[in-house]
C-alpha atoms as a PDB file:
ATOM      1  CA  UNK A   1       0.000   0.000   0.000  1.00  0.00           C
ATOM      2  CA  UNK A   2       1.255   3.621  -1.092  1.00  0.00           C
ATOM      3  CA  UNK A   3       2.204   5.797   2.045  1.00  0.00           C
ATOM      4  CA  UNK A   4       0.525   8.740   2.452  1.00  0.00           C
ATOM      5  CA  UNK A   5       2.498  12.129   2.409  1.00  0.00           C
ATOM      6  CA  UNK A   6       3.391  13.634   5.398  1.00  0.00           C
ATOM      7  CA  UNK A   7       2.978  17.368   5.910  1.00  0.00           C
ATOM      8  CA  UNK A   8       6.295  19.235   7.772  1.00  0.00           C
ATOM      9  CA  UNK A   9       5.911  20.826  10.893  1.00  0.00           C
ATOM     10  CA  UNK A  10       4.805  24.473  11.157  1.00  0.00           C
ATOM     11  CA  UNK A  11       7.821  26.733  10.500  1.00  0.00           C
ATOM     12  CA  UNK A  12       8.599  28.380  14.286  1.00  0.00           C
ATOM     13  CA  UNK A  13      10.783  31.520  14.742  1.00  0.00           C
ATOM     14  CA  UNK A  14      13.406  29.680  16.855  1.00  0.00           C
ATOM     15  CA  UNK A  15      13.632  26.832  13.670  1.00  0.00           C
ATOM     16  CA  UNK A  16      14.123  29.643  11.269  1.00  0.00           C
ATOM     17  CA  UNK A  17      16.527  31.282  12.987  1.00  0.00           C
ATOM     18  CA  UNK A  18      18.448  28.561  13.660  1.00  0.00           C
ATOM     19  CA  UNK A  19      18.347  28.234  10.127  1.00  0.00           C
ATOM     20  CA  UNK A  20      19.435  31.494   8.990  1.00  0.00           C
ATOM     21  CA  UNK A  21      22.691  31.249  11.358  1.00  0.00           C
ATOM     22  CA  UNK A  22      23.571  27.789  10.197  1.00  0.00           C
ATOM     23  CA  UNK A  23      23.317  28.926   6.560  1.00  0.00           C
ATOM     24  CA  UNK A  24      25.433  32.235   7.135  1.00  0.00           C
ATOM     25  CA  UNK A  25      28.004  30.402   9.082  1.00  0.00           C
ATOM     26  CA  UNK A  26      28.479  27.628   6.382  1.00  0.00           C
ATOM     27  CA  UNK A  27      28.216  30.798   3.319  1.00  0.00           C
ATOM     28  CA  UNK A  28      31.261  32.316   5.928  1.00  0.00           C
ATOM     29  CA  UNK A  29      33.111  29.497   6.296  1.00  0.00           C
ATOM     30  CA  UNK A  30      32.759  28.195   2.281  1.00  0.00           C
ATOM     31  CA  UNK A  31      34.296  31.626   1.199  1.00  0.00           C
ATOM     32  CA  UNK A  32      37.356  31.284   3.894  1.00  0.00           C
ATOM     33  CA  UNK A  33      37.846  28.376   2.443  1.00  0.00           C
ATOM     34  CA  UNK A  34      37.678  29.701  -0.806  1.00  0.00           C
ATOM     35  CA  UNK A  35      40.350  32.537  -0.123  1.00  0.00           C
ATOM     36  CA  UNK A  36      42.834  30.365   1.913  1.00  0.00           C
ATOM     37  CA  UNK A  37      42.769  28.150  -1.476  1.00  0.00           C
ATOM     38  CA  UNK A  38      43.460  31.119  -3.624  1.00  0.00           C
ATOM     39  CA  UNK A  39      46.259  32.261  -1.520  1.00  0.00           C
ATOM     40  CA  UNK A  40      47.506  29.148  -1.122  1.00  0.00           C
ATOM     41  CA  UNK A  41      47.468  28.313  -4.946  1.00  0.00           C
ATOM     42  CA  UNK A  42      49.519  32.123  -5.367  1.00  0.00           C
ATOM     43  CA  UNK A  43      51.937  31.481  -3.114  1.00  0.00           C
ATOM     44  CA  UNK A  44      52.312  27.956  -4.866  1.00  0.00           C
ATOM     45  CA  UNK A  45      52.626  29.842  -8.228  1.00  0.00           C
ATOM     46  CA  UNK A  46      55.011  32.748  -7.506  1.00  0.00           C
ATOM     47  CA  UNK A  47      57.623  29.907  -5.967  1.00  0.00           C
ATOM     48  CA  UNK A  48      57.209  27.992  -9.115  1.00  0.00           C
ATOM     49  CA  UNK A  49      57.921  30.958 -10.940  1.00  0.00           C
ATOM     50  CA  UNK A  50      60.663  32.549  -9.762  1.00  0.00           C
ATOM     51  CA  UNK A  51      64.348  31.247 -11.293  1.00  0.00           C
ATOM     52  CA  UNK A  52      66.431  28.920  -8.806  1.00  0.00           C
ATOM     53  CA  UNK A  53      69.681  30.577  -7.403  1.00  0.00           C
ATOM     54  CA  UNK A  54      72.999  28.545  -8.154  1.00  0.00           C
ATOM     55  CA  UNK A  55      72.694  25.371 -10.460  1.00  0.00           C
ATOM     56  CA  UNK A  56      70.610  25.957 -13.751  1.00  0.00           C
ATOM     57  CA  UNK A  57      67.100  23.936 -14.003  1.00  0.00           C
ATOM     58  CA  UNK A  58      68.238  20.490 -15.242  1.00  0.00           C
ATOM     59  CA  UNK A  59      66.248  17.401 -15.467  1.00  0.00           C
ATOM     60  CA  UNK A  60      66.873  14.892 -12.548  1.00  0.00           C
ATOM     61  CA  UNK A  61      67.598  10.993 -12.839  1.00  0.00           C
ATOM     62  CA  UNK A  62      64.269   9.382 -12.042  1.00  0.00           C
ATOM     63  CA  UNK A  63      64.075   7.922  -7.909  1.00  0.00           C
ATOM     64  CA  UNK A  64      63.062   4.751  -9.712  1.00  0.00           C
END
């Protein structure tokens, strides 16, 4: 036999709240996140970037 749908609970101010905190601390912590990766990922590029002092770039005999 099908089950019949179930309607939600009424909506209280408390619930809603609750709600509107939990979805501005996750919208806060996804952009941190965001701009700790971007720095990260800058930081990452300018060492790539810049020349090595000493012995010229040369390829490496492989660890295998």
């Amino acid at each position: 036999m099908p089950k019949t749908p179930k309607s939600s609970p009424p909506k209280t101010a408390k619930t809603k709240a609750n709600r509107a905190k939990r979805r501005r601390l996750l919208l806060a912590m996804r952009l941190t996140v965001q701009k700790e990766k971007a720095e990260r990922a800058e930081r990452h590029a300018n060492i790539r970037q810049a020349p090595r002092a000493g012995k010229p770039r040369t390829r490496r005999a492989s660890r295998r």
